[in-house]
Structure formats: structure tokens, C-alpha cells
Protein backbone atom coordinates (compact mmCIF):
# COMPACT_ATOMS: atom_id res chain seq x y z
CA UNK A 1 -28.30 8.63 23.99
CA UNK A 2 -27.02 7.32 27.19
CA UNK A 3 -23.67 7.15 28.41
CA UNK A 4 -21.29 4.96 30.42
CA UNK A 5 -21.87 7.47 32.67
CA UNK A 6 -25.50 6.81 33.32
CA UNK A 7 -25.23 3.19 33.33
CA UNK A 8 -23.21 3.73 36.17
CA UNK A 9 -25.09 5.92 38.28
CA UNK A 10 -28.42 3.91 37.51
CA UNK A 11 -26.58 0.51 38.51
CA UNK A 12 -24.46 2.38 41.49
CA UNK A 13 -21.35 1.13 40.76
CA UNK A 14 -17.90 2.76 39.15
CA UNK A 15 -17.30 3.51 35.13
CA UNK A 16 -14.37 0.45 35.73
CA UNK A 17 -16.74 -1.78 36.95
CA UNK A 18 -19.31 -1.09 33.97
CA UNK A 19 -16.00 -1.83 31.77
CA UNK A 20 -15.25 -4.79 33.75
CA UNK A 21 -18.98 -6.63 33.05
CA UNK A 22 -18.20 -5.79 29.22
CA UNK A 23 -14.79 -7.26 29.05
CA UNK A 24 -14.20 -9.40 31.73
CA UNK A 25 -17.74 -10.17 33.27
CA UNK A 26 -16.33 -13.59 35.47
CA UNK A 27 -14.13 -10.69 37.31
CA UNK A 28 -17.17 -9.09 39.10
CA UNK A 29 -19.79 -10.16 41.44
CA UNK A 30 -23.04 -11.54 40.43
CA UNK A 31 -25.08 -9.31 42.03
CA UNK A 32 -23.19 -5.91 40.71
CA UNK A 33 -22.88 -7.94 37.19
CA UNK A 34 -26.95 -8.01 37.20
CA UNK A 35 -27.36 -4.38 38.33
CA UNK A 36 -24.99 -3.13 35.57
CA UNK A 37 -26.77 -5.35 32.64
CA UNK A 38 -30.56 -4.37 33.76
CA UNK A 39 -29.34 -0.31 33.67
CA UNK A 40 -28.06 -1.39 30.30
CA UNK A 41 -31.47 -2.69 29.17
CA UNK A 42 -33.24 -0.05 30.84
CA UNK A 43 -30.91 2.64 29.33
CA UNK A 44 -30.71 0.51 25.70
CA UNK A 45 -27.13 1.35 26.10
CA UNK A 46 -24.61 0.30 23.38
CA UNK A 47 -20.76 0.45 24.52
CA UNK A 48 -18.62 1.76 22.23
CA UNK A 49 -15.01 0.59 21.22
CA UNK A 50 -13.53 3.73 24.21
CA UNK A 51 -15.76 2.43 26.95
CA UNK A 52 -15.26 -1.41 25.86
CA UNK A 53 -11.72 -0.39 26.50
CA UNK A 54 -11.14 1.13 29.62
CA UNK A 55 -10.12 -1.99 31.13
CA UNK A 56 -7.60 -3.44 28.43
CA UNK A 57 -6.40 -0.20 27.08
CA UNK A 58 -7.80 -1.58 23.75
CA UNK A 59 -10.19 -0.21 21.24
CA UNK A 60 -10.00 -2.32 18.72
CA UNK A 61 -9.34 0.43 16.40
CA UNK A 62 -6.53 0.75 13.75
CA UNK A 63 -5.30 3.47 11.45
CA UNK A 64 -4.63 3.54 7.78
CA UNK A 65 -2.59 5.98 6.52
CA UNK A 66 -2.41 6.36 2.54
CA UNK A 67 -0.43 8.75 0.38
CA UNK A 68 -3.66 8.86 -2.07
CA UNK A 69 -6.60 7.23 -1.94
CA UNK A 70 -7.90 8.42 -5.33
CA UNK A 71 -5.17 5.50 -6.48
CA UNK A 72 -6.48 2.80 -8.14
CA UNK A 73 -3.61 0.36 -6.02
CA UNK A 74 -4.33 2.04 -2.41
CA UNK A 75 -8.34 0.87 -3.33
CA UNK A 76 -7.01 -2.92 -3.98
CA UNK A 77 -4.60 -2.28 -0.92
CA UNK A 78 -7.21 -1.12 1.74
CA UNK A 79 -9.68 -4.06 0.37
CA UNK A 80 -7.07 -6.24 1.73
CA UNK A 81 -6.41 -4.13 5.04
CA UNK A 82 -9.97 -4.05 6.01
CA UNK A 83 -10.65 -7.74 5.11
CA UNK A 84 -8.36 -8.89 7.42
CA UNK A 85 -9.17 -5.98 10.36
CA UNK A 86 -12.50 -7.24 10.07
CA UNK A 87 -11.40 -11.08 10.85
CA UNK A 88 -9.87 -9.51 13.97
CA UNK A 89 -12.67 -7.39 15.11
CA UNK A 90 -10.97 -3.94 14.39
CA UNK A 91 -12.72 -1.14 13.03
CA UNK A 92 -10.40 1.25 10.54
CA UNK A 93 -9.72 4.80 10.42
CA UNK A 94 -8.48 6.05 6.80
CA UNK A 95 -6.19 8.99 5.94
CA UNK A 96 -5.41 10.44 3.04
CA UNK A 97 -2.18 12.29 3.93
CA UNK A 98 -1.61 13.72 -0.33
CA UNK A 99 1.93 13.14 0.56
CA UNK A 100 1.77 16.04 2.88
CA UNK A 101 3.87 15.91 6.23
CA UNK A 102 1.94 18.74 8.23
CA UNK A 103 -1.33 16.78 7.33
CA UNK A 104 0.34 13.39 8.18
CA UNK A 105 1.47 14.69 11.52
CA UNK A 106 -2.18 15.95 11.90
CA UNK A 107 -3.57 12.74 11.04
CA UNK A 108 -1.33 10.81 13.80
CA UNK A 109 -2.04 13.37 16.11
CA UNK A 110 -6.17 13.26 15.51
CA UNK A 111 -5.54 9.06 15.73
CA UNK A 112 -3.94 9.12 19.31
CA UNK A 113 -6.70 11.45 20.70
CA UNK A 114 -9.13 8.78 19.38
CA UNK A 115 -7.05 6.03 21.07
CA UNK A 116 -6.33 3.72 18.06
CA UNK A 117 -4.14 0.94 19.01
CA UNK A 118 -1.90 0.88 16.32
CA UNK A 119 -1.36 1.84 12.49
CA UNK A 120 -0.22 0.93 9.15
CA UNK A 121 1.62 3.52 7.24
CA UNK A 122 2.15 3.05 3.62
CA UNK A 123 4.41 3.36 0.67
CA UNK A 124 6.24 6.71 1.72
CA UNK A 125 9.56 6.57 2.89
CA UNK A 126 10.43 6.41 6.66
CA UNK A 127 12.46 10.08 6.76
CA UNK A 128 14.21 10.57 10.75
CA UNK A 129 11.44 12.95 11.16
CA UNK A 130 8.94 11.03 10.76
CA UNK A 131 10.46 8.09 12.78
CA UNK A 132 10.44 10.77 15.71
CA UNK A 133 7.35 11.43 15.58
CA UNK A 134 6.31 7.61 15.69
CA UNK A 135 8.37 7.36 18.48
CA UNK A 136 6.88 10.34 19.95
CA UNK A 137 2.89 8.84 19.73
CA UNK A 138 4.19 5.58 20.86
CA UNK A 139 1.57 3.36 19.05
CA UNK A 140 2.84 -0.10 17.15
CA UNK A 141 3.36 0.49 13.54
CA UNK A 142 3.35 -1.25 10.54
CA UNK A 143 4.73 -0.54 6.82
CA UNK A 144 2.82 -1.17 3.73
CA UNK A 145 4.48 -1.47 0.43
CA UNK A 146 7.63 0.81 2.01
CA UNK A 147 10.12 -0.34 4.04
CA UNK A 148 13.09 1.22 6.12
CA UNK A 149 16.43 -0.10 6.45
CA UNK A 150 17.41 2.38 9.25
CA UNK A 151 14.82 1.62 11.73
CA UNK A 152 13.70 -1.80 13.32
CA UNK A 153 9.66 -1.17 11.41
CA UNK A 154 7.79 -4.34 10.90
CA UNK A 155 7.12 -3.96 6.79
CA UNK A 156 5.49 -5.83 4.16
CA UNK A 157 6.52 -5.29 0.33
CA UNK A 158 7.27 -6.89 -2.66
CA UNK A 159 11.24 -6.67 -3.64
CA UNK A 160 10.75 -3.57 -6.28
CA UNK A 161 14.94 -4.10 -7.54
CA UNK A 162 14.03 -7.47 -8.04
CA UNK A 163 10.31 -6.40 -10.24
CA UNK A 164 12.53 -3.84 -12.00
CA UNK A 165 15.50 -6.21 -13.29
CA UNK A 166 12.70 -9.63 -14.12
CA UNK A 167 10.58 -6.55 -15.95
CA UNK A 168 13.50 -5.79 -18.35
CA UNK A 169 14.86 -9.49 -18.20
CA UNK A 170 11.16 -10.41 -19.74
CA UNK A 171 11.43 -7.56 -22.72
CA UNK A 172 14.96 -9.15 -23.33
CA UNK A 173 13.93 -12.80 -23.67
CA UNK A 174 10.74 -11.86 -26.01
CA UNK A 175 13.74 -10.68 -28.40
CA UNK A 176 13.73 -6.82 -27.46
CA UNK A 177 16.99 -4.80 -27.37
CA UNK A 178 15.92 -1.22 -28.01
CA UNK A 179 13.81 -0.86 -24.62
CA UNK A 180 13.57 2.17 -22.42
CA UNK A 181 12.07 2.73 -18.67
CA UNK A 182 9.42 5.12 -18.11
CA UNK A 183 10.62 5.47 -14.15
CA UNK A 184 9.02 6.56 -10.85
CA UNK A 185 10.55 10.09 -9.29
CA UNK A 186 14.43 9.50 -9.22
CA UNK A 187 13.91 10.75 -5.38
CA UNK A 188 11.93 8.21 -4.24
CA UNK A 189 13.98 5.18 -3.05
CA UNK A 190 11.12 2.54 -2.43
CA UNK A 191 9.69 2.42 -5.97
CA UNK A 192 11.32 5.01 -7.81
CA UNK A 193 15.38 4.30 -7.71
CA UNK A 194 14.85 0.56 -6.70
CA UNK A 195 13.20 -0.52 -9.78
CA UNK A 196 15.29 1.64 -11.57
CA UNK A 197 18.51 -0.07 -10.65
CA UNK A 198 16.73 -3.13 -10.83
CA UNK A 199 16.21 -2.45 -14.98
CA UNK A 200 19.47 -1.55 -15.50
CA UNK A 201 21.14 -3.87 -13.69
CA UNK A 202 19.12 -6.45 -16.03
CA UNK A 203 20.51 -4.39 -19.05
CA UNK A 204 24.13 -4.93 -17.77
CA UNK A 205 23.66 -9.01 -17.12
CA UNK A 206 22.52 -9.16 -21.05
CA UNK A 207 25.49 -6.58 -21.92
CA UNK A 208 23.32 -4.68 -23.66
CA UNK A 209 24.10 -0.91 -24.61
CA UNK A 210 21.95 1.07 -22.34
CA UNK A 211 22.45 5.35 -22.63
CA UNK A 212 20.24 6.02 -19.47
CA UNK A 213 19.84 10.00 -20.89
CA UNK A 214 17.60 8.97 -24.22
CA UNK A 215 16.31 5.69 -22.44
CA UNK A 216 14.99 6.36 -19.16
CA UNK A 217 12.50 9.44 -18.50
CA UNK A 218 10.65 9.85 -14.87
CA UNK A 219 7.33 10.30 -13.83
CA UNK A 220 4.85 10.80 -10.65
CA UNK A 221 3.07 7.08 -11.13
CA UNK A 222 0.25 8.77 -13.25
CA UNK A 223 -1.21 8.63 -16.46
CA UNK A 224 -0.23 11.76 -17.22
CA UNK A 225 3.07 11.38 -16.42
CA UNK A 226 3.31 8.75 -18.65
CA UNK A 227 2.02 10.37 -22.14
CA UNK A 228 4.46 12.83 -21.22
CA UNK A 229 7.38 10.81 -20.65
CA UNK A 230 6.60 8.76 -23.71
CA UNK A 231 6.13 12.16 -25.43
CA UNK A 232 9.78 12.96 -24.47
CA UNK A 233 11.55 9.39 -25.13
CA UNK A 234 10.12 9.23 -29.26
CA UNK A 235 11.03 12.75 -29.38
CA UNK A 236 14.85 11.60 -28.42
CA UNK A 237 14.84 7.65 -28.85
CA UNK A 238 11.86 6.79 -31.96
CA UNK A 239 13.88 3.31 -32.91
CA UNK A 240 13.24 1.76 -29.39
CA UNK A 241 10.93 -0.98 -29.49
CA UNK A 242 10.00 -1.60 -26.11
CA UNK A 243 8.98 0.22 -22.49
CA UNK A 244 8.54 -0.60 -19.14
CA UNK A 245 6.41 1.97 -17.08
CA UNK A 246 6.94 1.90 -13.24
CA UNK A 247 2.99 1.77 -12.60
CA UNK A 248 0.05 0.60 -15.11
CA UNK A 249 -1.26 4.11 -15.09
CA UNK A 250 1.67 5.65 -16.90
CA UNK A 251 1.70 2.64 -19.05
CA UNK A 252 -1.18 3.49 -20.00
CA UNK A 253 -0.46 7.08 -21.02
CA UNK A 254 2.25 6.09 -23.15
CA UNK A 255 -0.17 3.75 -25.03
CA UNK A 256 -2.30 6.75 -25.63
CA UNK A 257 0.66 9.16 -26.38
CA UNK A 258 2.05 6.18 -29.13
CA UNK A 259 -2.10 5.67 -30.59
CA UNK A 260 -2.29 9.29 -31.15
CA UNK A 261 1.01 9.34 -33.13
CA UNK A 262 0.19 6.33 -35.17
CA UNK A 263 2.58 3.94 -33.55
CA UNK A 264 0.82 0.31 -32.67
CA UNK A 265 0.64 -1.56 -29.67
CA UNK A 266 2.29 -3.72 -29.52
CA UNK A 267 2.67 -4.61 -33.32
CA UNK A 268 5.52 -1.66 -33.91
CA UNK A 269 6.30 -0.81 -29.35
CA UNK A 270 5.67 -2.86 -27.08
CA UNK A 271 4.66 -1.57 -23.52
CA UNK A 272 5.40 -3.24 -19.90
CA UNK A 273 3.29 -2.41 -17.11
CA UNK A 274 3.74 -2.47 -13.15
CA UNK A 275 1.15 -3.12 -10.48
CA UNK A 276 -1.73 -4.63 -12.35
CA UNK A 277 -4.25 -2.69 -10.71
CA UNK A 278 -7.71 -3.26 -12.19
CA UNK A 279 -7.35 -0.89 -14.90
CA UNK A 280 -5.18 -3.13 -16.25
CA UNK A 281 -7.62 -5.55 -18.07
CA UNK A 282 -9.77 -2.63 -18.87
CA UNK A 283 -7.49 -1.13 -21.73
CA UNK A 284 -7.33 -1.92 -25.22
CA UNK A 285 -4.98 -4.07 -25.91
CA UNK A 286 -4.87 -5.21 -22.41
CA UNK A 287 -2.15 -4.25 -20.55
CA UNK A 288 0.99 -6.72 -19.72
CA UNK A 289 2.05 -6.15 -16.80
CA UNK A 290 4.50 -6.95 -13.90
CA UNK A 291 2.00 -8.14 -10.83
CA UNK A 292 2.18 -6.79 -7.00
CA UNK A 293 -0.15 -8.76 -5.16
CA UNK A 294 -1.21 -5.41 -3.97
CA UNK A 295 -4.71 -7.17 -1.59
CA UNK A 296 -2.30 -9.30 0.18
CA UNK A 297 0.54 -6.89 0.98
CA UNK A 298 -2.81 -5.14 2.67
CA UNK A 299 -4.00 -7.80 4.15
CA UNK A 300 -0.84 -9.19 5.75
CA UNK A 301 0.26 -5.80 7.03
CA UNK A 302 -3.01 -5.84 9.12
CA UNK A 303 -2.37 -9.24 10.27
CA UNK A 304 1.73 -8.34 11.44
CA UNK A 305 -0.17 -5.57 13.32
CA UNK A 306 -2.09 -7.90 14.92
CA UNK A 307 0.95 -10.42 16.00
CA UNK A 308 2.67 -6.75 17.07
CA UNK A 309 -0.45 -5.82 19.56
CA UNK A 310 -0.44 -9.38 20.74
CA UNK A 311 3.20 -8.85 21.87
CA UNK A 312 4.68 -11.71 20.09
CA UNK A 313 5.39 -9.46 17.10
CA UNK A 314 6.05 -10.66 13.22
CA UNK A 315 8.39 -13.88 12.49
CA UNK A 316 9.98 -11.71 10.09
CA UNK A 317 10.84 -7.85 10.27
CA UNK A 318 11.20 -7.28 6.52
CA UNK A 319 8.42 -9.46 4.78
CA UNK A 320 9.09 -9.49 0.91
CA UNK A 321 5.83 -11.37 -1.24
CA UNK A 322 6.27 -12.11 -4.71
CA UNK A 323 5.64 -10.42 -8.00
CA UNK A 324 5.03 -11.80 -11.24
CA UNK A 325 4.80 -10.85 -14.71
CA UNK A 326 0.96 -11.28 -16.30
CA UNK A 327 0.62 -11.77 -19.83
CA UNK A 328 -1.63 -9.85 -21.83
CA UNK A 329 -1.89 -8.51 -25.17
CA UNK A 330 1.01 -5.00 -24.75
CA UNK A 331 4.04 -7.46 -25.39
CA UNK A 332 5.76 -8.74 -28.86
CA UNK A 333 8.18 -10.68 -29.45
CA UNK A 334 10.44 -10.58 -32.33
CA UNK A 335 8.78 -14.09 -34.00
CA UNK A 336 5.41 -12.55 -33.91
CA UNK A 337 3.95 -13.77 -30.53
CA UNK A 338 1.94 -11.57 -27.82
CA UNK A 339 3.12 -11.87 -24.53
């Protein structure tokens, strides 16, 4: 396969020059601008994003960096990131860093060697370490569904205290009283604590009783978690008559945790999902659940990049979109009615 290399010795002119006929072809002579695209002919030479960028220190090439891919809501995310990196003529480079800082440093690291000209980092928090070692690579960056309040990031989320406090505000007004929260890891301060507070603070406002020790039980986001934390609440709590899960993948584990002990859903509890990843409609009873607009939040974190590499970066540091609550059939009210 030939190289830039050998269109430039066929046409006799520098490797800039070659770069110079592919992305700025007015800027060199007619004569060396023919040479250059008859050795490409000859050679059937096809640039690639490096060599297209010699000139403008551009690749066209951004990096995704995901905590786990195998996640139904980083698959709705990345549909979003890569529909809008395609409108701009970038071409993505995915990795799945398992929550693992030596392999997210190794990730970065592998990126910069390949040139990328910026990335999107998503959902973890922003520790100082890590906001070294951005600083360190030097390459624009972009938060997904995370945010940091310490450092000047560009980010693009939904407002997870708000999701939290109109989640348990919903199970109030459909007549519930007895509800618990089925949380995200009490360490993590994007998802985790923020919706959290945001529940409780919702219980306060209604001044209802609210004994976070039987009510609330954490999880890791997945269906296992769930059954197990529903497991653990009806072992402590059985009179409660409503949940909210902080993802629709450990709502959906306390549905099958409360099927296999007999209680209905949502006749006798009724359960309150987050996300509404596609699984969502795929359960039975379908799940309700509180709505991230999870392809957008990808798809306009690509597009900040964008206004960050064109140097007039985003309108907004801290973009917030909005959730909503989608009705299925895992809600009851007290008169009877599924929400």
C-alpha cells in the first residue's frame, strides 16, 4: 500500500506539500498541484485522517471514553455521539475504561499517540487526578452525563437532584406514602448522592416520615443489584407500597425479586424506574420510568466538542437537558389508576 512517502518522492516534492494539495490545494502551484495528484493516481493512494492532517494539526478524530459499554444507556449514548461526529466528519475511537483508572490513563495515553483532537469523557466523576492528567495530554475535553464543579469542563447532563426529588414527588401525587429508594453507590456524587438528596428532599417538602435506614438500600446500577436491594428492603420495610430504583435495570430486579415472592406489580408495589433505556418497554408490565434523554446528552456533547475545537467554545459551561417521567404500566395510584 503506498505511502505519503511515495507520493512524494514520485511527484518530487515535500510530505507538506502533498498535505498542502489535500487540504489547502489553492495554496500550491499548479504545476506541483498536478504532479502530486497524477503520483496519487498512479500510486491509487488514499490519505488517511494523519497525513490529511499534517497541515492543520487536525485528524478529524475524537475519543469516547465509557465506564461500560456492555450498558444498555452508554449503547443509546454513543448512538447519539457518533450521529452527530458523523455530521462533522469525525471518525470515533471507543474505550471501555470498566471504571478502571490505570486502563483510563492507558486509554488517553494510546489516544494522544494516535493524534485525536479531542474527547468526551463520561459519567465518572472528575477526581484532581484525573484533571492532571487532562491537563497533562492537553487535548479539549468534554463531559457526558458527569459534570465537575471544581474545574472549568464543558459538560452536558440532565439535573439528577432535580430527577430524584420529581421521581418521589410523582409516587406522592399518585397517593403513595410508604415509598422507599433503591439508590446508586452512596460514593458516587453524579448519580448516586444527587438523586438521593433529590428523593428525600421531596419527602421533606410533603412532610412525610422518611427513616432513610429501612427505606433506602444502594446498589451498582444493575439488575442484580436491584433484586438484592429489594431483597433487603421487604425483609426490613414489607408495608411500603412504592420504589424508585436509580436506573431501569435495578428496577427491574426488584420486579423480579417482588414476582418471585408473590407480591404484584403494581397492583400490591408499585416500582419507579430511571433512565428509560430500551429495556424499559421490553418488561412485563412495562416499566414507568423517569426519562434521560440519554441520545441527545450524546449527541450534544459531540457537538460542544465541536464549538470547543472551533475555538469559540460552548455558550454554556454546564449544559443541563431535561428529564421526564414516562408512564407505563409499574405505577398505581391509590384510586386504582396505572401510571
Amino acid at each position: 500500500m503506498a505511502t505519503i512517502k511515495d507520493v512524494a518522492k514520485l511527484a518530487g516534492v515535500s510530505i507538506s506539500t502533498i498535505s498542502r494539495v489535500l487540504n489547502a490545494p489553492d495554496k500550491v502551484s499548479k504545476d506541483k498541484r498536478e504532479r502530486v495528484l497524477r503520483a496519487i493516481e498512479q500510486l491509487k493512494y488514499h490519505p488517511n485522517a494523519l497525513a490529511r492532517g499534517l497541515i492543520h494539526k487536525k485528524t478529524k478524530t475524537l475519543g469516547i471514553l465509557i465506564p461500560d459499554i456492555s450498558n444498555y444507556y452508554y449503547a443509546e449514548m454513543f448512538r447519539g455521539m457518533e450521529d452527530a461526529a458523523q455530521e462533522f466528519g469525525h471518525n470515533i475511537i471507543i474505550c471501555n475504561t470498566d471504571k478502571d483508572k490505570q486502563r483510563m490513563i492507558s486509554a488517553l495515553r494510546s489516544m494522544k499517540e494516535k493524534q485525536i483532537d479531542g474527547f468526551v469523557f463520561t459519567s465518572e466523576p472528575v477526581y484532581p487526578d484525573y484533571y492532571d492528567i487532562f491537563n497533562q495530554l492537553g487535548l479539549p475535553v468534554v463531559l457526558a452525563s458527569t459534570q465537575s464543579l471544581e474545574y472549568a469542563i464543558p459538560s452536558v447532563k440532565i439535573d439528577d437532584e432535580q430527577a430524584g426529588f420529581d421521581a418521589a414527588q410523582y409516587l406522592i401525587d399518585c397517593g403513595h406514602r410508604r415509598i422507599a429508594m433503591i439508590s446508586g453507590p452512596h460514593l458516587d456524587p453524579i448519580a448516586g448522592m444527587s438523586r438521593l438528596q433529590g428523593f428525600m428532599r421531596a419527602m421533606r417538602t410533603n412532610e412525610l416520615d422518611f427513616d432513610s435506614a429501612r427505606c433506602v438500600e444502594f446498589g451498582n446500577y444493575r439488575y442484580d443489584d436491584g433484586y438484592a436491594a429489594m431483597e433487603r428492603l421487604w425483609d426490613k420495610n414489607p408495608e411500603l407500597t412504592a420504589v424508585f430504583a436509580a436506573s431501569d435495570e435495578m428496577a427491574l430486579g426488584a420486579i423480579y425479586f417482588l414476582y418471585r415472592s408473590g407480591v404484584r406489580v403494581p397492583d400490591e408495589v408499585s416500582i419507579l424506574g430511571m433512565d428509560n433505556t430500551r429495556i424499559a418497554c421490553m418488561s412485563l408490565p412495562r416499566l414507568t420510568t423517569v426519562a434521560q434523554p440519554i441520545y441527545e446528552i450524546g449527541y450534544k456533547a459531540v457537538r460542544t466538542l465541536q464549538e470547543v475545537l472551533d475555538g469559540a467554545g460552548p455558550a454554556t459551561l454546564r449544559t443541563y437537558l431535561s428529564h421526564q417521567i414516562v408512564a407505563r404500566d409499574t405505577v398505581k395510584n391509590v384510586n386504582g389508576e396505572i401510571f
